[in-house]
C-alpha atoms as a PDB file:
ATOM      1  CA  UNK A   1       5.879   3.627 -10.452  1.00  0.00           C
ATOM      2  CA  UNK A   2       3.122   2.099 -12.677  1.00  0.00           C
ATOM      3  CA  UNK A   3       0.101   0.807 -12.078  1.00  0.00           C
ATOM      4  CA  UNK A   4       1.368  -3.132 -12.500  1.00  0.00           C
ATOM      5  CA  UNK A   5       4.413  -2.209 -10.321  1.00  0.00           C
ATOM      6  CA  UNK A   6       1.791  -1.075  -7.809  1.00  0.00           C
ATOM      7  CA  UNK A   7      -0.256  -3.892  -7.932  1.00  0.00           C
ATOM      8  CA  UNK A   8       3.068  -6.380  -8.041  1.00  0.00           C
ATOM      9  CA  UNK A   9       3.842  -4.039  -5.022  1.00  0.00           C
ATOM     10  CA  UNK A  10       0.279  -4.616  -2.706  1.00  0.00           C
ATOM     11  CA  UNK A  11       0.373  -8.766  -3.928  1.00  0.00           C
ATOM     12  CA  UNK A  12       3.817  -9.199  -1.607  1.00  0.00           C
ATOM     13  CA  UNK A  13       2.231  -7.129   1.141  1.00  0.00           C
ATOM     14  CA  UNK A  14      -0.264  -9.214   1.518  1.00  0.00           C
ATOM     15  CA  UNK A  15       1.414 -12.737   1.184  1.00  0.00           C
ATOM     16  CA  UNK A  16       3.926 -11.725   3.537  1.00  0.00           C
ATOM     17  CA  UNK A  17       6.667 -11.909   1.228  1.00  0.00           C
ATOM     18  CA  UNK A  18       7.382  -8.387   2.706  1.00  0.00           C
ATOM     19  CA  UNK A  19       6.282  -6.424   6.028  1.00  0.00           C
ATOM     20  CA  UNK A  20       6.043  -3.052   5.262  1.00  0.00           C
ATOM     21  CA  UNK A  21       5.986  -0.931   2.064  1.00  0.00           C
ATOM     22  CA  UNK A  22       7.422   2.480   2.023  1.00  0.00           C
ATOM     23  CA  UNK A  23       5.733   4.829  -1.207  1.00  0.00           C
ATOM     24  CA  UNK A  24       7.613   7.630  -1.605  1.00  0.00           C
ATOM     25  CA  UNK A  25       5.453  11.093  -2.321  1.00  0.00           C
ATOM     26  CA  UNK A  26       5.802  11.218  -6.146  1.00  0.00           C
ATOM     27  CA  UNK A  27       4.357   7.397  -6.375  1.00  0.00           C
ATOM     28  CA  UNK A  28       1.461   8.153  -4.037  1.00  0.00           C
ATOM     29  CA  UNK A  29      -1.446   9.118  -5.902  1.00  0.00           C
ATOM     30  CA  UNK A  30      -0.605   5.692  -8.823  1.00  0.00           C
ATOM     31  CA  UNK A  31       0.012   3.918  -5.583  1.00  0.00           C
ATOM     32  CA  UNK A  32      -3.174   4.743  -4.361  1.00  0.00           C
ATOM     33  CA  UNK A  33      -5.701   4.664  -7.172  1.00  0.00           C
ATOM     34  CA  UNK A  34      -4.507   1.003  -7.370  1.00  0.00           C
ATOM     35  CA  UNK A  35      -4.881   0.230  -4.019  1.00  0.00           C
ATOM     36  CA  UNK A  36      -8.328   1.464  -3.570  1.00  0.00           C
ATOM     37  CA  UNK A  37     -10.044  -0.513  -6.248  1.00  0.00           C
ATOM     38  CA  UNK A  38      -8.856  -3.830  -4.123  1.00  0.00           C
ATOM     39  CA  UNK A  39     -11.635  -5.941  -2.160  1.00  0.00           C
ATOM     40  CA  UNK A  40      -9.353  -6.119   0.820  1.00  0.00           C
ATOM     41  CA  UNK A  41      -8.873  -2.552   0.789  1.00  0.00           C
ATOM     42  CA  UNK A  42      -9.011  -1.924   4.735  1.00  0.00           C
ATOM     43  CA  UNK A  43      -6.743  -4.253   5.527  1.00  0.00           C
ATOM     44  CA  UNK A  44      -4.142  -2.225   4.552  1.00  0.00           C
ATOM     45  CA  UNK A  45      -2.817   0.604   6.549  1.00  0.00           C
ATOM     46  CA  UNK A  46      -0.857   3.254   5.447  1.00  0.00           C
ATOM     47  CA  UNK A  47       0.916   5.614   7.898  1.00  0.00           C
ATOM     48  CA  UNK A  48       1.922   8.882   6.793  1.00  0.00           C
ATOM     49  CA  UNK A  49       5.832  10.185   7.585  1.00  0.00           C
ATOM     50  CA  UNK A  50       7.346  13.382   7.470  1.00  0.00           C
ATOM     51  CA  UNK A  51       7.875  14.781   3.952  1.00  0.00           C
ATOM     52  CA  UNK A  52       4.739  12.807   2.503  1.00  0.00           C
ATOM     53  CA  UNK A  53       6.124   8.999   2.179  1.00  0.00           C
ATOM     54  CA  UNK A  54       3.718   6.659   3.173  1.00  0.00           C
ATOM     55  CA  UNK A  55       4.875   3.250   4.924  1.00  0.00           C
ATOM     56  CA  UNK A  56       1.870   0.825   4.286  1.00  0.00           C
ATOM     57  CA  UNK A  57       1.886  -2.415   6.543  1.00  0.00           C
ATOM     58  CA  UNK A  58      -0.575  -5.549   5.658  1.00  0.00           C
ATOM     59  CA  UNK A  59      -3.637  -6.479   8.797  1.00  0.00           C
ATOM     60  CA  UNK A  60      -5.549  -9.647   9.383  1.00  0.00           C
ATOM     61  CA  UNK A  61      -8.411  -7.310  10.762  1.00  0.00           C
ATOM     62  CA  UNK A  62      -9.859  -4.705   8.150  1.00  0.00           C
ATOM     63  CA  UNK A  63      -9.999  -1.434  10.032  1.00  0.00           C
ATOM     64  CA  UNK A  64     -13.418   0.301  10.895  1.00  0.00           C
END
């Protein structure tokens, strides 16, 4: 994964065009410097699974 794929990726999660997102282990860290730099940052939230995927799901509410 790339940077634009990543950002492609965290556009349909938040328009809905998708519910969930699942980043596998070896994507995380280009996953994540992409995601941090956007302004709606908290209102994404990323749940870790067993073997270090991440499924990331799109809220309304930013989280505290």
């Amino acid at each position: 994964m790339d940077e634009k794929l990543a950002a492609k990726l965290l556009d349909e999660l938040r328009n809905g065009t998708v519910s969930e997102l699942l980043v596998k282990k070896e994507d995380f860290l280009t996953f994540r410097s992409v995601l941090v730099k956007q302004n709606d940052f908290k209102h994404f939230r990323g749940i870790a699974q067993r073997g270090g995927d991440v499924i990331y799901h799109y809220q309304e509410k930013p989280r505290s």
